[in-house]
PDB file of N, CA and C in Angstrom:
ATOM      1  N   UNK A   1      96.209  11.608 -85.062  1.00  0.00           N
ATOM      2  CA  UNK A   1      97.505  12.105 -84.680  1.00  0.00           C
ATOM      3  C   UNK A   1      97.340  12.935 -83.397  1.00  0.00           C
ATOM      4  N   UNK A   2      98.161  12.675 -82.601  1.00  0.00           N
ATOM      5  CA  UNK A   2      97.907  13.237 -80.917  1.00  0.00           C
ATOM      6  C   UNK A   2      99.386  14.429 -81.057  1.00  0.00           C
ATOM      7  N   UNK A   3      98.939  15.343 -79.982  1.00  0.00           N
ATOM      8  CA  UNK A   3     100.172  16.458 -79.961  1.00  0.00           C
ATOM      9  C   UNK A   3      99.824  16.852 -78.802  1.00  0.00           C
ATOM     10  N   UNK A   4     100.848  17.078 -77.806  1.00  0.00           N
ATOM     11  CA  UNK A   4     100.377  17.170 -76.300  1.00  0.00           C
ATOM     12  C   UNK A   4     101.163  19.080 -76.172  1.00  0.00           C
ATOM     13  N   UNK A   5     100.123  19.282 -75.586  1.00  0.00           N
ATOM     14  CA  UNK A   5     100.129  20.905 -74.161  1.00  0.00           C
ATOM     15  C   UNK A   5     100.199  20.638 -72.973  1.00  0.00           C
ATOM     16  N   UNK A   6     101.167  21.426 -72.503  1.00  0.00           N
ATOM     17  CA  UNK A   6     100.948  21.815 -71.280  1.00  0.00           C
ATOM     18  C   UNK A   6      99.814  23.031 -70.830  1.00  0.00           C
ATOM     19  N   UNK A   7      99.557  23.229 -69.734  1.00  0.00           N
ATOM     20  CA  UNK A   7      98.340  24.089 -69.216  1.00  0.00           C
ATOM     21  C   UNK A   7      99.156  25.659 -69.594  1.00  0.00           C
ATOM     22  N   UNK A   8     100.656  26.238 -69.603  1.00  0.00           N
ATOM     23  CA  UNK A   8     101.108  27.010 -69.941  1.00  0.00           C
ATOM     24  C   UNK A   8     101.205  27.075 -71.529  1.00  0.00           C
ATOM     25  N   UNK A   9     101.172  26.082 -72.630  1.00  0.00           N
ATOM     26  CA  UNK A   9     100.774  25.712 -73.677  1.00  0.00           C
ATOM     27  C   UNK A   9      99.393  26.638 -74.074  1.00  0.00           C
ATOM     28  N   UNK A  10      98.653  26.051 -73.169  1.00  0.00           N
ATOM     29  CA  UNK A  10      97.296  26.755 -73.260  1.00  0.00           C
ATOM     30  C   UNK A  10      96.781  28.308 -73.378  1.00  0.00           C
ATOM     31  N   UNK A  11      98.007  28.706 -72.290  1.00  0.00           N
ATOM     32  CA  UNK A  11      97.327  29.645 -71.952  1.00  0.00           C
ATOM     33  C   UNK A  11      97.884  30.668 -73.156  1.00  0.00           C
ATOM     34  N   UNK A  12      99.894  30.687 -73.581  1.00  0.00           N
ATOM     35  CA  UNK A  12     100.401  31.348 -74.078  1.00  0.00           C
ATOM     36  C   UNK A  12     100.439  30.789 -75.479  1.00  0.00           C
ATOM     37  N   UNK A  13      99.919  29.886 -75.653  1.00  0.00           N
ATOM     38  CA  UNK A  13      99.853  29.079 -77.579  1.00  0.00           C
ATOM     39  C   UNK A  13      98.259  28.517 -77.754  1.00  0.00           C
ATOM     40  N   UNK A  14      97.270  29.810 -76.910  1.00  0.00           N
ATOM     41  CA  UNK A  14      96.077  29.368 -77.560  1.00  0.00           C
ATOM     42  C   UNK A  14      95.864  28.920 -79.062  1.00  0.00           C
ATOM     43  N   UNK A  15      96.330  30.329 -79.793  1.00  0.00           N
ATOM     44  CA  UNK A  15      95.923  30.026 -81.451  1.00  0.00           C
ATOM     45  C   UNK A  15      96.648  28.625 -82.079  1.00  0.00           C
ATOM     46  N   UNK A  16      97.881  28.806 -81.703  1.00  0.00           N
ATOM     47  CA  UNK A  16      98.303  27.167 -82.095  1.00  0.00           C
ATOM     48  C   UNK A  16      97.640  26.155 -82.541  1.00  0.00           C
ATOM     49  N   UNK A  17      97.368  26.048 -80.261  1.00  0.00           N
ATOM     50  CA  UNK A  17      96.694  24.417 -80.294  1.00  0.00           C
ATOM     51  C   UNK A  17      95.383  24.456 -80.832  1.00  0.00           C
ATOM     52  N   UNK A  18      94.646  25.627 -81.424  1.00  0.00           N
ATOM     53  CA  UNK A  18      93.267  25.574 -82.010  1.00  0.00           C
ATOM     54  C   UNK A  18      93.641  25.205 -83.578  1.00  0.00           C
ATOM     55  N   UNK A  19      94.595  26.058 -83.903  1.00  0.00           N
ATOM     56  CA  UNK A  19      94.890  25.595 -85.517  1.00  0.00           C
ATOM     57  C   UNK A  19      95.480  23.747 -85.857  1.00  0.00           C
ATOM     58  N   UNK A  20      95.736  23.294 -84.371  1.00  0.00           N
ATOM     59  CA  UNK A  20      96.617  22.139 -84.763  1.00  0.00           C
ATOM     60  C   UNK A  20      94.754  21.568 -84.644  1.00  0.00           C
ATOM     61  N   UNK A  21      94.204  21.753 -84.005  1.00  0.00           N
ATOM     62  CA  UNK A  21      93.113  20.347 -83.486  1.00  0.00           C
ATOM     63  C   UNK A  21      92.244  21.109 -85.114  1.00  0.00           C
ATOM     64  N   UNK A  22      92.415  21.585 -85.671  1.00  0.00           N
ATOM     65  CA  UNK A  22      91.323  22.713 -86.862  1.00  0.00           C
ATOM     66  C   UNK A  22      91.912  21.631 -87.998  1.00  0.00           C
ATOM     67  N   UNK A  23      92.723  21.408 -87.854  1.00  0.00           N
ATOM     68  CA  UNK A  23      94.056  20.308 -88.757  1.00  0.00           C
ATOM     69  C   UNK A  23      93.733  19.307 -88.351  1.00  0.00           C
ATOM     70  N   UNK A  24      92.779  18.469 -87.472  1.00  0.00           N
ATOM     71  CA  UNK A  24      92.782  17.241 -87.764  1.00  0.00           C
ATOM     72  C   UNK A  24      93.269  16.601 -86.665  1.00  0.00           C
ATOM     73  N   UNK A  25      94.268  17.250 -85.271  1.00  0.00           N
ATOM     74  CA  UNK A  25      95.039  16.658 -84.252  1.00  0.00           C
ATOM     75  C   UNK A  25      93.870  16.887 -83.195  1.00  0.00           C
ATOM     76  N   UNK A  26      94.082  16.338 -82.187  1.00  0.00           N
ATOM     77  CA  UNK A  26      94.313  15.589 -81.050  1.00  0.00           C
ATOM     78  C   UNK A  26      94.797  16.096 -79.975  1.00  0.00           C
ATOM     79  N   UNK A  27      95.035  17.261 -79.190  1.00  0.00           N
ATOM     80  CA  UNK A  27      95.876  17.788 -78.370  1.00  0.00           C
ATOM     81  C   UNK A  27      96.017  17.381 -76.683  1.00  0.00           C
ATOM     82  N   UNK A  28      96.475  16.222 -76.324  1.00  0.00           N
ATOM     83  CA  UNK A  28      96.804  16.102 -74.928  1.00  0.00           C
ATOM     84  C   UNK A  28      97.247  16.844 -74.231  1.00  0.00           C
ATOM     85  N   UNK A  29      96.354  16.978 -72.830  1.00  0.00           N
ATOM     86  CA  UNK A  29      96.630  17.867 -71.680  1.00  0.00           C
ATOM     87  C   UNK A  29      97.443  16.880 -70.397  1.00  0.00           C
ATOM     88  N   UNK A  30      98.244  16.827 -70.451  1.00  0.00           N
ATOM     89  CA  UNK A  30      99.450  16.480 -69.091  1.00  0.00           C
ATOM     90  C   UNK A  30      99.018  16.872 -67.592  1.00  0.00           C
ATOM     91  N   UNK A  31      98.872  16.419 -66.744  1.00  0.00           N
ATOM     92  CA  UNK A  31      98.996  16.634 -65.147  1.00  0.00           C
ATOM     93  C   UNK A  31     100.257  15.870 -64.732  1.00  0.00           C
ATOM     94  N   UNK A  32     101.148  16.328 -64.182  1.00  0.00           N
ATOM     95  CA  UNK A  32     102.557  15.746 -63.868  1.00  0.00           C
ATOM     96  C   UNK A  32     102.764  14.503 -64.604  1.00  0.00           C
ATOM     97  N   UNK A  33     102.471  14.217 -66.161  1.00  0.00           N
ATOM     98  CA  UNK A  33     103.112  13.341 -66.588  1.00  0.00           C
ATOM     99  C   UNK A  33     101.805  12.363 -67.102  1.00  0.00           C
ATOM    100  N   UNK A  34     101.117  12.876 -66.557  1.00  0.00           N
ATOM    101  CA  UNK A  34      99.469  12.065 -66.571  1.00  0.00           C
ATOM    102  C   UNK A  34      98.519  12.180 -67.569  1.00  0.00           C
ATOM    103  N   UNK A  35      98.021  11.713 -68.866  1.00  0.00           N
ATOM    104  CA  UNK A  35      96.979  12.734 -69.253  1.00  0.00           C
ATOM    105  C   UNK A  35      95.997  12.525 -68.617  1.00  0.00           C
ATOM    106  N   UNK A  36      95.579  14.056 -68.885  1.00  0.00           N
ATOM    107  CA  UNK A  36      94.327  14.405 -67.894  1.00  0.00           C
ATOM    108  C   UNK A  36      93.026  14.892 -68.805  1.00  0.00           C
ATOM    109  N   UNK A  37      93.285  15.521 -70.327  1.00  0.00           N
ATOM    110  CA  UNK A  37      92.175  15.744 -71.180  1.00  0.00           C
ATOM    111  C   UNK A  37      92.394  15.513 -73.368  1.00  0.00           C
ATOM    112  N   UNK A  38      91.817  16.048 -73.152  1.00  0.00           N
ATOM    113  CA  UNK A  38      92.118  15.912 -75.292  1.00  0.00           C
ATOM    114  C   UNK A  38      91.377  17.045 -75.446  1.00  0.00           C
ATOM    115  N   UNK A  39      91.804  17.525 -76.263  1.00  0.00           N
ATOM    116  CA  UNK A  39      91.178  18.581 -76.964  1.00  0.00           C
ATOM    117  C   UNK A  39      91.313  18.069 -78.365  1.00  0.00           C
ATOM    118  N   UNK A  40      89.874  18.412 -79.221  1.00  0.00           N
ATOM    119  CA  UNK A  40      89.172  17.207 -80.363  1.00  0.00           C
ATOM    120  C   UNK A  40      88.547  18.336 -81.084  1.00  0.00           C
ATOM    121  N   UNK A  41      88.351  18.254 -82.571  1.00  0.00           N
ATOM    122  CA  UNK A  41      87.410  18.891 -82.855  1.00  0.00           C
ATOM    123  C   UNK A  41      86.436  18.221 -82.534  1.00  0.00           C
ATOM    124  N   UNK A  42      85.099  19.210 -82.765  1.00  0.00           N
ATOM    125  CA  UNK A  42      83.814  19.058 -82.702  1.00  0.00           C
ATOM    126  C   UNK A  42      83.079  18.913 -83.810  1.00  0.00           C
ATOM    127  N   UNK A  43      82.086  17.122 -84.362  1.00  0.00           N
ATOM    128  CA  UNK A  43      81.935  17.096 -85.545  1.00  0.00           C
ATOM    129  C   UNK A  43      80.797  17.553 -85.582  1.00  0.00           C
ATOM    130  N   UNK A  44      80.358  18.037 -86.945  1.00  0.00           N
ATOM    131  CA  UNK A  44      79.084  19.153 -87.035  1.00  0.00           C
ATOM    132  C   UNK A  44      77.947  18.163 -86.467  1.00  0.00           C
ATOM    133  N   UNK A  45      77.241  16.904 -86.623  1.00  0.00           N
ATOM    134  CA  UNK A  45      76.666  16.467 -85.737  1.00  0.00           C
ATOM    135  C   UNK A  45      76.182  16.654 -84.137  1.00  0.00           C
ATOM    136  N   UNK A  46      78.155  16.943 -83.526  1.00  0.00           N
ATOM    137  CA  UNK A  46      77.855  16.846 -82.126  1.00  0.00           C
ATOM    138  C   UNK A  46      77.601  18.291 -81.764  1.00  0.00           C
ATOM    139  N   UNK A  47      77.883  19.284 -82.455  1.00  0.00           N
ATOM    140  CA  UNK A  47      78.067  20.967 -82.399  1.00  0.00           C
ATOM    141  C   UNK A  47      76.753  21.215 -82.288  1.00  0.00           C
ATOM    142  N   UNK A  48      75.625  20.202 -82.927  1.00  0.00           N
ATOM    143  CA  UNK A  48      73.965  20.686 -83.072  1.00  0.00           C
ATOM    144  C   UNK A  48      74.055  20.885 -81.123  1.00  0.00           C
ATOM    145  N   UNK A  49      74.204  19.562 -80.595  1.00  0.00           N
ATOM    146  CA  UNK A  49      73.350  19.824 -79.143  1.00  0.00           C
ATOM    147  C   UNK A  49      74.175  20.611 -78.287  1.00  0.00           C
ATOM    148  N   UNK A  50      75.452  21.575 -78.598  1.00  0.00           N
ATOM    149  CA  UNK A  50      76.424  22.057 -77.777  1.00  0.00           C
ATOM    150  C   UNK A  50      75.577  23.450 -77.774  1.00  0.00           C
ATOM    151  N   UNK A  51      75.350  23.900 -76.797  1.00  0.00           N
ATOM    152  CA  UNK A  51      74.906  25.255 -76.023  1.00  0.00           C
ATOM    153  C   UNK A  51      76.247  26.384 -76.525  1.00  0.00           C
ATOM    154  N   UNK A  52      75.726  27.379 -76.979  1.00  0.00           N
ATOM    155  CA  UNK A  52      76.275  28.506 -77.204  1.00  0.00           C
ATOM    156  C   UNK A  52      76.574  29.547 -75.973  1.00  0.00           C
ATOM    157  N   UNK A  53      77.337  29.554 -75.391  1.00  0.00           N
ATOM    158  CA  UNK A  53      77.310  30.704 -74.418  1.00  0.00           C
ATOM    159  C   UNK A  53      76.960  31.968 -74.850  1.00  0.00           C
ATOM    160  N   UNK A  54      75.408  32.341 -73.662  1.00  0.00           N
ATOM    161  CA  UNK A  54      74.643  33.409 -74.276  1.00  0.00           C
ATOM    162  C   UNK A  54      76.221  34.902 -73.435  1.00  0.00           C
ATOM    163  N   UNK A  55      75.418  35.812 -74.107  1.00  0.00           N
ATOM    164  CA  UNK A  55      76.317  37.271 -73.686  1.00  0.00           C
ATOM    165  C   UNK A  55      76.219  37.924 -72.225  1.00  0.00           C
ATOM    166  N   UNK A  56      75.588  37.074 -71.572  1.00  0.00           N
ATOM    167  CA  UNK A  56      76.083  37.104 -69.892  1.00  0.00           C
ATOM    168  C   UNK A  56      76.019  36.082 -68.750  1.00  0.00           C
ATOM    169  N   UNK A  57      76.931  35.233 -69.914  1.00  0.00           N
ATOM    170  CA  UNK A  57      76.953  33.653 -69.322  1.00  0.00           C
ATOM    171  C   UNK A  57      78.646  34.211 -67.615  1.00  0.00           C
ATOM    172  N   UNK A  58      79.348  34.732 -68.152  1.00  0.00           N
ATOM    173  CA  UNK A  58      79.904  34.999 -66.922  1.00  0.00           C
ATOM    174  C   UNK A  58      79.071  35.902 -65.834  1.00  0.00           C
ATOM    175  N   UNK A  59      78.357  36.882 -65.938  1.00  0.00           N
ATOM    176  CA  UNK A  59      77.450  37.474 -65.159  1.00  0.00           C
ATOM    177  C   UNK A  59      76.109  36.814 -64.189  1.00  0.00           C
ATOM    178  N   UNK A  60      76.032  35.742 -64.991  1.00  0.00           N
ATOM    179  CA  UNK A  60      75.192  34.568 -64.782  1.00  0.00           C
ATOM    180  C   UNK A  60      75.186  34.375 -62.992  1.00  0.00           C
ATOM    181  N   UNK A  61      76.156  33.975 -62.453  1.00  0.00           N
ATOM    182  CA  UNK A  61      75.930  33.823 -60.829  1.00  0.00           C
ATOM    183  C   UNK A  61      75.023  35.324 -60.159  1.00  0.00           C
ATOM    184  N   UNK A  62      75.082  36.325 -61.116  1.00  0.00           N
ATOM    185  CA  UNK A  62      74.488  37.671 -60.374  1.00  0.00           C
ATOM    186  C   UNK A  62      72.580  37.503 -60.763  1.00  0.00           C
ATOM    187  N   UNK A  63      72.235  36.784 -61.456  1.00  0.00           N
ATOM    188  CA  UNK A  63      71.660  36.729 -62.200  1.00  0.00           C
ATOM    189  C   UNK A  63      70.135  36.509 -61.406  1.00  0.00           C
ATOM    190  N   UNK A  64      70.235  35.875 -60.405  1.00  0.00           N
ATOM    191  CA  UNK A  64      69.043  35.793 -59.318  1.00  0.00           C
ATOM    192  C   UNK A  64      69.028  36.924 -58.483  1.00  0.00           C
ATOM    193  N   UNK A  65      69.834  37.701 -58.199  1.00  0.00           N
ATOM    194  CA  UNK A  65      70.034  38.872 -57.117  1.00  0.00           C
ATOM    195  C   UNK A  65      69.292  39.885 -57.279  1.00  0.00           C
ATOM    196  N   UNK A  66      67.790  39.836 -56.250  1.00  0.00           N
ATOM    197  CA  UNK A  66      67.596  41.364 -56.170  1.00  0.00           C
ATOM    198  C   UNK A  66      67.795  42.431 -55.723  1.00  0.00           C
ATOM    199  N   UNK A  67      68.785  42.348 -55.403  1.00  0.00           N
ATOM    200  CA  UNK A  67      69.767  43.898 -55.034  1.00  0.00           C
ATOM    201  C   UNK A  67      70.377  44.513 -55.900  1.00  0.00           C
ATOM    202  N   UNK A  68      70.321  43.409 -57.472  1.00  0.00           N
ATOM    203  CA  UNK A  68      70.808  44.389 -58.466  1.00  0.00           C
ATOM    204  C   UNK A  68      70.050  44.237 -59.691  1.00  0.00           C
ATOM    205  N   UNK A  69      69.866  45.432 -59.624  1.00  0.00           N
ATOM    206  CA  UNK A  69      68.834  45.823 -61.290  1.00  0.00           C
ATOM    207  C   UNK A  69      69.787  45.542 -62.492  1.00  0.00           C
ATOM    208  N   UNK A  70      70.720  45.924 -62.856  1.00  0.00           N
ATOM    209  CA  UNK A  70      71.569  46.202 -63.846  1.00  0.00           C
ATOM    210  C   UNK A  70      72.659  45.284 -63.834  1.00  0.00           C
ATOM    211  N   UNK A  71      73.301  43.796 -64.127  1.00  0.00           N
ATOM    212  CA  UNK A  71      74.234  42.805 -63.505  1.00  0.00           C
ATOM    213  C   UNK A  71      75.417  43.366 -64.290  1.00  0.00           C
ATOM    214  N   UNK A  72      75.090  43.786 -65.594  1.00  0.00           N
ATOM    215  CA  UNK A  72      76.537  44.242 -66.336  1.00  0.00           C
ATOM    216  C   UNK A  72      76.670  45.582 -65.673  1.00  0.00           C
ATOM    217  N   UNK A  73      76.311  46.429 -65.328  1.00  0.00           N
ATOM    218  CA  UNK A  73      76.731  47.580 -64.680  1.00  0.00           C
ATOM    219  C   UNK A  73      77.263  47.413 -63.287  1.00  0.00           C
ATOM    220  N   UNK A  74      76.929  46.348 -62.705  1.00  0.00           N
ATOM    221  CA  UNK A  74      77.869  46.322 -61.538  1.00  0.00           C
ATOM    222  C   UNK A  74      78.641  45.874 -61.617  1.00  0.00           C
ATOM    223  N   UNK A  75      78.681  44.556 -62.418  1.00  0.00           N
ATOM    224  CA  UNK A  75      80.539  44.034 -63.111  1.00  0.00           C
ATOM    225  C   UNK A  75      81.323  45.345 -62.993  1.00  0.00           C
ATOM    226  N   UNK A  76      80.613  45.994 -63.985  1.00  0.00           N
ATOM    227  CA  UNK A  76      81.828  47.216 -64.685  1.00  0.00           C
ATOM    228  C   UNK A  76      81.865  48.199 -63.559  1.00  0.00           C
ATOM    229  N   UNK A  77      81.130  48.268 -62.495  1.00  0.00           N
ATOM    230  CA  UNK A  77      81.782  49.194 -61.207  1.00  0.00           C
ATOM    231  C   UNK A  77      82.195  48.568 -60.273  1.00  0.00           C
ATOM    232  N   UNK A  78      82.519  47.339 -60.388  1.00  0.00           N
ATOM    233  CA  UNK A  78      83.237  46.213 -59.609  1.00  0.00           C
ATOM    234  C   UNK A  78      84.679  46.165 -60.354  1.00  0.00           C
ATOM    235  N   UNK A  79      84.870  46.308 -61.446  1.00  0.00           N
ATOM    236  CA  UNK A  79      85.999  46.094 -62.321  1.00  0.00           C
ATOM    237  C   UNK A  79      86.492  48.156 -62.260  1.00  0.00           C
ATOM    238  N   UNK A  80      86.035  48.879 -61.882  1.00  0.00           N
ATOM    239  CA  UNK A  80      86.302  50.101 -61.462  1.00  0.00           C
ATOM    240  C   UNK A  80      86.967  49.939 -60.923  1.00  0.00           C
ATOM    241  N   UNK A  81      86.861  49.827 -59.689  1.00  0.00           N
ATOM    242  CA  UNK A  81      88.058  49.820 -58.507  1.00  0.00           C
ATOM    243  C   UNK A  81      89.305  49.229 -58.499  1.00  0.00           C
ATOM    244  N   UNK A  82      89.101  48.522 -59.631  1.00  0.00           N
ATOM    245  CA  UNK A  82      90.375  47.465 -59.597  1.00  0.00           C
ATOM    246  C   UNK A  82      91.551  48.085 -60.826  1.00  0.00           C
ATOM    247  N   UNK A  83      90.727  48.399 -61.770  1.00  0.00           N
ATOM    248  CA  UNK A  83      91.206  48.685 -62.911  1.00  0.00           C
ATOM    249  C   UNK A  83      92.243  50.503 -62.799  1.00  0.00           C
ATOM    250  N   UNK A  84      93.556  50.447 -62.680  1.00  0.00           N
ATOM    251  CA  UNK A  84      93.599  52.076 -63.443  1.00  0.00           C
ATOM    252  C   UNK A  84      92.903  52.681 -64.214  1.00  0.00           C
ATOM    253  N   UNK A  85      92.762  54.088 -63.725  1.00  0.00           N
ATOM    254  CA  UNK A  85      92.032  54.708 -64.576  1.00  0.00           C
ATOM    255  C   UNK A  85      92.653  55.908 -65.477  1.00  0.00           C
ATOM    256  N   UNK A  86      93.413  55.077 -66.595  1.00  0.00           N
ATOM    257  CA  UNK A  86      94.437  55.271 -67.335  1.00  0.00           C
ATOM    258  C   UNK A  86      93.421  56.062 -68.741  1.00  0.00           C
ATOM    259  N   UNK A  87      93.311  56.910 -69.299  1.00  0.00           N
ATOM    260  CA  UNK A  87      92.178  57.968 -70.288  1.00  0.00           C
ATOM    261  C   UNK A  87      91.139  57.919 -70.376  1.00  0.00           C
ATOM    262  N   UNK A  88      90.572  57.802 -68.582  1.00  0.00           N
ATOM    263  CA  UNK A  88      89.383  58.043 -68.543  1.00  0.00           C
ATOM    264  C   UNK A  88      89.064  58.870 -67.030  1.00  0.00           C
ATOM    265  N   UNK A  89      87.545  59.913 -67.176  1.00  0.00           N
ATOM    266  CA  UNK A  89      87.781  60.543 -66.019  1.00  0.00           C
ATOM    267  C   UNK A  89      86.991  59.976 -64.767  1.00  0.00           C
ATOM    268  N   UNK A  90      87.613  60.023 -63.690  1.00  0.00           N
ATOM    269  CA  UNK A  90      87.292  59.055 -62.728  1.00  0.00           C
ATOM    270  C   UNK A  90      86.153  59.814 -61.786  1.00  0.00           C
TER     271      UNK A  90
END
């Protein structure tokens, strides 16, 4: 059984489309009318060779740089500047 999203689908009915494909569906992704992906479960078979994203898989591009010792500490003083500093002292 197929059930189609849009990319705004995605973003604002994450839990949804996870409970519909958790159920057994099929979820088509649309590009102007086009499909463009499926979202499927994953059968425990294929889940063995799927890579787990380790805990600084986004930090990862910093990850060769020796200019920085610490990659999560510069995230988080990179995300300083950007962020208000709404109950905390600056």
């Amino acid at each position: 059984m197929y059930m189609n999203a849009t990319s705004k689908d995605l973003r604002y009915k994450t839990k949804a489309i996870l409970q519909a494909v958790a159920a057994g569906k099929q979820v088509v992704i649309p590009h102007r009318g086009v499909p463009k992906a499926v979202i499927r479960a994953i059968t425990k078979s294929a889940a063995v060779d799927i890579p787990l994203a380790d805990e600084d898989c986004v930090t990862g591009m910093w990850a060769d740089r020796e200019d920085i010792d610490d990659v999560a500490q510069h995230v988080r003083n990179l995300r300083r500047g950007s962020m208000p500093a709404i109950g905390r002292e600056v």
